[in-house]
C-alpha atoms as a PDB file:
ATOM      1  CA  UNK A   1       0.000   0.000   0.000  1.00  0.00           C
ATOM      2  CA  UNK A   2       1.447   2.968  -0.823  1.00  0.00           C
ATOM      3  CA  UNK A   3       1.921   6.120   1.989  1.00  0.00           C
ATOM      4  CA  UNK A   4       1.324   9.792   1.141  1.00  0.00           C
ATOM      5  CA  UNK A   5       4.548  11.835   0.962  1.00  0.00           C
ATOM      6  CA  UNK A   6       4.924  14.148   3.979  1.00  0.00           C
ATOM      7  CA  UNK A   7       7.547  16.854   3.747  1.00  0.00           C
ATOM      8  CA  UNK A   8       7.960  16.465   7.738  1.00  0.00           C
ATOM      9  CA  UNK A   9       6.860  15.237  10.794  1.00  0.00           C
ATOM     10  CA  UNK A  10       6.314  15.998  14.784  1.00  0.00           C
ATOM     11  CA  UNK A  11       9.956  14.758  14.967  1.00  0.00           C
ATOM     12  CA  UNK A  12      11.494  17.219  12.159  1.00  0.00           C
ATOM     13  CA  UNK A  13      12.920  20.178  13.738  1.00  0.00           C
ATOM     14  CA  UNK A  14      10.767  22.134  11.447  1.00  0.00           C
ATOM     15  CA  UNK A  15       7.280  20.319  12.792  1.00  0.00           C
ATOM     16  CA  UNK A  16       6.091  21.273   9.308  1.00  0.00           C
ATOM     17  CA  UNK A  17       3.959  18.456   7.315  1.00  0.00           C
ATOM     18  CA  UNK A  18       2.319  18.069   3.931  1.00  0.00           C
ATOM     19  CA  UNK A  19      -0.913  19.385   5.820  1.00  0.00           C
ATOM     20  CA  UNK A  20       0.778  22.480   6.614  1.00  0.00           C
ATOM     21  CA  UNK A  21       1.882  22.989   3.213  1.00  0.00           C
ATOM     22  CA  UNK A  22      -1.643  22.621   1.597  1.00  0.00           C
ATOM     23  CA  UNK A  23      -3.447  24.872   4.155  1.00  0.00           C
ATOM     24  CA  UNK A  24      -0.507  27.020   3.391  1.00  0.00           C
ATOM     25  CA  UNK A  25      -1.286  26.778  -0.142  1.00  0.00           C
ATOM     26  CA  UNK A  26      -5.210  27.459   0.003  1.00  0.00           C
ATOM     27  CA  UNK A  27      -4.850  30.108   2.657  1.00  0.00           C
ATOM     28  CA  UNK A  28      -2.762  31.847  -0.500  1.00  0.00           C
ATOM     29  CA  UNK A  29      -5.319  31.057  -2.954  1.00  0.00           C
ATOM     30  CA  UNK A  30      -8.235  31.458  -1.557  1.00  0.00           C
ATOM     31  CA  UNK A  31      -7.964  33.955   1.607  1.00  0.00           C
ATOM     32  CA  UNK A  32     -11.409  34.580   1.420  1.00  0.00           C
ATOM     33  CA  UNK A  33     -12.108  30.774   3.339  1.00  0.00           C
ATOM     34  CA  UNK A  34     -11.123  29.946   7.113  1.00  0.00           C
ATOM     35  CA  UNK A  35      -8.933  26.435   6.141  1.00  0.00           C
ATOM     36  CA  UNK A  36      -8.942  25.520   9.782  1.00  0.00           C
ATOM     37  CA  UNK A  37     -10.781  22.704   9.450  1.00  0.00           C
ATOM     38  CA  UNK A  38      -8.031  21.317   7.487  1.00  0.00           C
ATOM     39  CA  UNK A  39      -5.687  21.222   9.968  1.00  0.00           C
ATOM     40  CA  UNK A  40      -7.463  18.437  12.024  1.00  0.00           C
ATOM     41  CA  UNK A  41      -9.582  16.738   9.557  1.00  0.00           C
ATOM     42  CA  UNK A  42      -6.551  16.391   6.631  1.00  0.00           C
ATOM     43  CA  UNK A  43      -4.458  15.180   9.400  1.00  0.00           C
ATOM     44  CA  UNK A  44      -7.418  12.814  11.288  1.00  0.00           C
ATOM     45  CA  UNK A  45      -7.717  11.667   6.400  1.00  0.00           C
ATOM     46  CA  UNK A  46      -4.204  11.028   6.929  1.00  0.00           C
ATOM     47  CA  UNK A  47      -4.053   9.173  10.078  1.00  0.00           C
ATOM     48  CA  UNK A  48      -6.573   6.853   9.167  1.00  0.00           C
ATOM     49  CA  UNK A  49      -4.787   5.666   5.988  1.00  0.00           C
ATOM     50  CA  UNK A  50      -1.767   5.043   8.357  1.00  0.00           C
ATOM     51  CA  UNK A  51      -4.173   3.242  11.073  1.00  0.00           C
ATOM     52  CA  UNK A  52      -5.625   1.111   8.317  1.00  0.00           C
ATOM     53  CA  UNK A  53      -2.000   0.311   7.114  1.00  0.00           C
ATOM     54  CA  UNK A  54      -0.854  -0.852  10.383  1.00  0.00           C
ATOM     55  CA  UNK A  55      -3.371  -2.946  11.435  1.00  0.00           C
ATOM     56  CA  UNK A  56      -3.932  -4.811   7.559  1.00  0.00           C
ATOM     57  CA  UNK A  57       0.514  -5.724   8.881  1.00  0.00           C
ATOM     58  CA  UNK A  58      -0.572  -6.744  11.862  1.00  0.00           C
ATOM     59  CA  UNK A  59      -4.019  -9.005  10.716  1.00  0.00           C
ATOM     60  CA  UNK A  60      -1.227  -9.997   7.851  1.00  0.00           C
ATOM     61  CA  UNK A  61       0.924 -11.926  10.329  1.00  0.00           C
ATOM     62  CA  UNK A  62      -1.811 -13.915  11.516  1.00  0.00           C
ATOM     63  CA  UNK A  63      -3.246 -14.731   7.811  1.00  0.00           C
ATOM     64  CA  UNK A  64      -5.800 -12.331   8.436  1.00  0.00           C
ATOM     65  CA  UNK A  65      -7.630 -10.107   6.326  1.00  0.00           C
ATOM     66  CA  UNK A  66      -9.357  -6.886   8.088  1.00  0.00           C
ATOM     67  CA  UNK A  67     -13.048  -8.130   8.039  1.00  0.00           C
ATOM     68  CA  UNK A  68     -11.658 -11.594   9.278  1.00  0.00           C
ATOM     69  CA  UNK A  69     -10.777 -10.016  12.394  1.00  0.00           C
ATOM     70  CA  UNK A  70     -13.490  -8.320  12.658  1.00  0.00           C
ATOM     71  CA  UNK A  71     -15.875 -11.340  12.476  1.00  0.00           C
ATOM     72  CA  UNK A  72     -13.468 -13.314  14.974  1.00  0.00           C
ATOM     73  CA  UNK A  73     -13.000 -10.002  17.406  1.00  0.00           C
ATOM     74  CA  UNK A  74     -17.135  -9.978  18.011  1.00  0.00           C
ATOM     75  CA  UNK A  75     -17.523 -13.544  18.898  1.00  0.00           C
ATOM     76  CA  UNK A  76     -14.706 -12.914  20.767  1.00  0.00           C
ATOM     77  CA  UNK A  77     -16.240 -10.297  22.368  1.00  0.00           C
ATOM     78  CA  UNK A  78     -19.327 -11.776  22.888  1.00  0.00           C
ATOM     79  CA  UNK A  79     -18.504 -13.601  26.120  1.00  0.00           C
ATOM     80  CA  UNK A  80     -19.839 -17.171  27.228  1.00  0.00           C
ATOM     81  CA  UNK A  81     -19.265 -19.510  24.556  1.00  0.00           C
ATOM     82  CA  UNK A  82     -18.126 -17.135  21.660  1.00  0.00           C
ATOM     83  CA  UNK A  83     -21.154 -17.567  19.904  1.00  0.00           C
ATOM     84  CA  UNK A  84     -23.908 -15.330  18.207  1.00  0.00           C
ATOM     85  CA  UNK A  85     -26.057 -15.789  15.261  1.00  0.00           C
ATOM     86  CA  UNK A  86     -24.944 -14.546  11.703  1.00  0.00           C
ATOM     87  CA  UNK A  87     -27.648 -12.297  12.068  1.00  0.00           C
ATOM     88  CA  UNK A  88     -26.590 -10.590  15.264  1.00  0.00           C
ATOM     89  CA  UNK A  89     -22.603 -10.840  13.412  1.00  0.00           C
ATOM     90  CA  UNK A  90     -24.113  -9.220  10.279  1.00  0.00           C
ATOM     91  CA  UNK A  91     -25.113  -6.648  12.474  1.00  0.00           C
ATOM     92  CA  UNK A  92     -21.919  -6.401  14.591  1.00  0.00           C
ATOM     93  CA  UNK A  93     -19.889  -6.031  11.565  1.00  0.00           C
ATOM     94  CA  UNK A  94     -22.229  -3.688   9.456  1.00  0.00           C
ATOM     95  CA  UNK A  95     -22.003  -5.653   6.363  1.00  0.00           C
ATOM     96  CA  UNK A  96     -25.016  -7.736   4.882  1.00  0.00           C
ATOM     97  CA  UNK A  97     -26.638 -10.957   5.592  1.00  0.00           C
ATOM     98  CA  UNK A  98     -24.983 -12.367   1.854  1.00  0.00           C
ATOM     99  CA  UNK A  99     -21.675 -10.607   2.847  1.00  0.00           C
ATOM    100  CA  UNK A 100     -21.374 -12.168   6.008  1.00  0.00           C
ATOM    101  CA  UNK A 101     -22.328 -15.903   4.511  1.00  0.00           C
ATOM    102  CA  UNK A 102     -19.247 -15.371   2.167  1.00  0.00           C
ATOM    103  CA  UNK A 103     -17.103 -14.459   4.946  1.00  0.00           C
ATOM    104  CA  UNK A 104     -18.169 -17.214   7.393  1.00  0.00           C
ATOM    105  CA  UNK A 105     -17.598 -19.400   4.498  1.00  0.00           C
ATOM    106  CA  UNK A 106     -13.698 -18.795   4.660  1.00  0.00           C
ATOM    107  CA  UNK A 107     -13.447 -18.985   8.300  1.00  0.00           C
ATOM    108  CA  UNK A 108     -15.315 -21.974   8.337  1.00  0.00           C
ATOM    109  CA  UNK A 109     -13.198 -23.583   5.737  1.00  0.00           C
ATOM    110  CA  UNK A 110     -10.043 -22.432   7.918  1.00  0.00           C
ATOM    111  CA  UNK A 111     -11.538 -23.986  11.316  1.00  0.00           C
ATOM    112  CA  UNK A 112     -11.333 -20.641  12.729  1.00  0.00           C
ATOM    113  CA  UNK A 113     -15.842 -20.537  13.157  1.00  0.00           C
ATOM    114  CA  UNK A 114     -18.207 -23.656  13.227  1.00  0.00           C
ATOM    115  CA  UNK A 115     -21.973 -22.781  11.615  1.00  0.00           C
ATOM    116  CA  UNK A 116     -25.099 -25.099  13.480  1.00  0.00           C
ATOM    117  CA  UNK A 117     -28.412 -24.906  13.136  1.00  0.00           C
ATOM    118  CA  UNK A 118     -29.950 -22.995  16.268  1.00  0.00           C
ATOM    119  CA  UNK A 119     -31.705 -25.624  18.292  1.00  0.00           C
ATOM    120  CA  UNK A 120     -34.701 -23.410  18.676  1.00  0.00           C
ATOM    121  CA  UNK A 121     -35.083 -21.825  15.125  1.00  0.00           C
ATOM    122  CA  UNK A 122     -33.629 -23.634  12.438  1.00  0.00           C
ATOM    123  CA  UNK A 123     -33.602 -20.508  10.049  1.00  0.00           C
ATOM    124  CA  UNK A 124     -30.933 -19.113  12.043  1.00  0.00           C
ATOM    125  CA  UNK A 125     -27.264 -20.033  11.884  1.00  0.00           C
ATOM    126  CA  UNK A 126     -25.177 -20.456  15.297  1.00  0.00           C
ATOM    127  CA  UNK A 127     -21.776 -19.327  14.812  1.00  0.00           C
ATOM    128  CA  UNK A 128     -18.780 -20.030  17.249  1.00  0.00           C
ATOM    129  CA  UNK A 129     -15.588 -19.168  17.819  1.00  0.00           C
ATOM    130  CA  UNK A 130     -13.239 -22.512  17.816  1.00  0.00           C
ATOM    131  CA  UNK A 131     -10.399 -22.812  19.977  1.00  0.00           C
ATOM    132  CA  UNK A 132      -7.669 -22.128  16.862  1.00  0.00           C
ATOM    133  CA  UNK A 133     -10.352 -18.873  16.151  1.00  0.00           C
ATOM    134  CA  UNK A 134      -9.994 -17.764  19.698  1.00  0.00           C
ATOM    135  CA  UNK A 135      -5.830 -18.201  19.676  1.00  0.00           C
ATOM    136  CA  UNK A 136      -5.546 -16.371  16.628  1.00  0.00           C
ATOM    137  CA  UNK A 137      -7.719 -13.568  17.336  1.00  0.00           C
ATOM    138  CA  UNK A 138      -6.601 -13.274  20.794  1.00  0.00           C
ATOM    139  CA  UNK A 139      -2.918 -13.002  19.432  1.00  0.00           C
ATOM    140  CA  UNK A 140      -3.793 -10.474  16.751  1.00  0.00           C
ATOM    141  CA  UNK A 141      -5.660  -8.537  19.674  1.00  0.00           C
ATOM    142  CA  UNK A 142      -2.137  -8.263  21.504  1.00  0.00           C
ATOM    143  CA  UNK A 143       0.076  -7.506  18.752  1.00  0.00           C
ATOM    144  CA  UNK A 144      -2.684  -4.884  17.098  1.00  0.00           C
ATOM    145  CA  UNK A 145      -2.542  -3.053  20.537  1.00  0.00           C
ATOM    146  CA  UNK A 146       0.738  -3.147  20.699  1.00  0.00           C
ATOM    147  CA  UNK A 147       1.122  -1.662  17.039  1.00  0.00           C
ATOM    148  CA  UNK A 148      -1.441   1.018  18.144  1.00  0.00           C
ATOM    149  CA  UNK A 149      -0.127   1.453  21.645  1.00  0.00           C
ATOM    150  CA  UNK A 150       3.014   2.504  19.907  1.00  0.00           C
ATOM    151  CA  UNK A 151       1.955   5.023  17.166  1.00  0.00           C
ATOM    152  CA  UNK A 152       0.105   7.021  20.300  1.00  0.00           C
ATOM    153  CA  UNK A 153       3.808   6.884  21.763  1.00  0.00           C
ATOM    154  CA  UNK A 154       4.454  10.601  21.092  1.00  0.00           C
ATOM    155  CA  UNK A 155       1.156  11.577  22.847  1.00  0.00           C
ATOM    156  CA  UNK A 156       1.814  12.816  26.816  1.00  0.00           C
ATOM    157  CA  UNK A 157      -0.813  10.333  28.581  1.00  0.00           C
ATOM    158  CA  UNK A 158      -2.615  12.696  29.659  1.00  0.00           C
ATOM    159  CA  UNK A 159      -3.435  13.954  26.431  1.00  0.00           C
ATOM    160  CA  UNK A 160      -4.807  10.284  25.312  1.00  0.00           C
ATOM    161  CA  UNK A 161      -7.618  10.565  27.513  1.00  0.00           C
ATOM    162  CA  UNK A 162      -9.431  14.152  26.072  1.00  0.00           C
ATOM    163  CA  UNK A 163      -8.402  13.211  22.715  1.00  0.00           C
ATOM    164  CA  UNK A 164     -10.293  10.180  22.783  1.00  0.00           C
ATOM    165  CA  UNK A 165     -13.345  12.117  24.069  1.00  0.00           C
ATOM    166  CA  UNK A 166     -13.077  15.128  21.344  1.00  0.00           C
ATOM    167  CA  UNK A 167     -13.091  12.160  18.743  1.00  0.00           C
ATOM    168  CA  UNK A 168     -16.006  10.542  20.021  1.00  0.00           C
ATOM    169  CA  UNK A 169     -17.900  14.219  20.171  1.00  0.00           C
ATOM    170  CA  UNK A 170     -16.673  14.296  16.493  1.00  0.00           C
ATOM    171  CA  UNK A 171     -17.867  10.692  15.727  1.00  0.00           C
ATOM    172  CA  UNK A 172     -21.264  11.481  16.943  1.00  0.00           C
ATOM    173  CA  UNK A 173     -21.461  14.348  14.882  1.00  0.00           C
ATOM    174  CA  UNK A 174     -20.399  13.166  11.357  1.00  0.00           C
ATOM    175  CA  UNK A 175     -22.994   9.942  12.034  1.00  0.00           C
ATOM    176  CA  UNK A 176     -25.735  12.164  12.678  1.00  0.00           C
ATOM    177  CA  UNK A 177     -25.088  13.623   9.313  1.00  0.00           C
END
């Protein structure tokens, strides 16, 4: 995957980056428009190609694919015996129904999920985390905090914790929208 060019970083003795050169640039060209939003948002653009570099590396090493994970990580999550219905992992994962068949699929062919019929209703689908499935996703867990623990390294701690909340206030916002 390729990286967007930055012409510096925190750590440059400059502190100048390829944000600061396009505000620069529309602040020239267009004076008449307050660019300020750029300076967070371009940066927040930029950032999440990074994040989404990082962990595809880290799901990599454990033959992973992102939406793998992400099926694996909610039964995970789900407590008891690891299991939910696809419907309820459809909905965990915001993909569709079809989507979610296709991916269970794979991970059923890898012995990472099993698929029964729900004792109860047999038009649903119970699916369960296996013990290889729960090693796997457990060690991805680890090593994907670790990977993330580390890019928030130049942060001062207590900076992590308002951060986090002015994201979520921003999250909230752009979903009501």
């Amino acid at each position: 995957m390729a990286t967007r060019r930055t012409t510096g970083s925190a750590d440059d003795a400059s502190g100048v980056d390829e944000v600061d050169d396009i505000v620069a640039a529309w602040q020239r060209e267009r004076p008449d428009l307050d660019v300020e939003p750029l300076q967070v948002l371009s940066r927040l653009d930029r950032l999440a190609d990074a994040l989404g570099e990082r962990r595809a590396a880290v799901f990599a090493g454990y033959g992973l694919r992102r939406h793998e994970f992400d099926v694996l990580a909610a039964l995970r999550r789900s407590g008891g015996d690891f299991q939910l219905t696809a419907g309820e992992l459809a909905l965990r994962t915001y993909v569709t129904s079809g989507t979610m068949t296709s991916r269970l699929d794979g991970l059923t062919a890898r012995g990472l999920v099993t698929r029964t019929p729900d004792s109860l209703d047999g038009r649903l689908v119970r699916v369960a985390l296996t013990s290889a499935g729960r090693e796997i996703v457990d060690a991805a867990f680890e090593a994907l905090l670790a990977t993330e623990r580390e890019l928030l390294t130049p942060l001062p701690p207590h900076t992590i914790g308002p951060l986090a909340e002015a994201l979520r206030t921003l999250l909230a916002r752009a979903a009501d929208h």
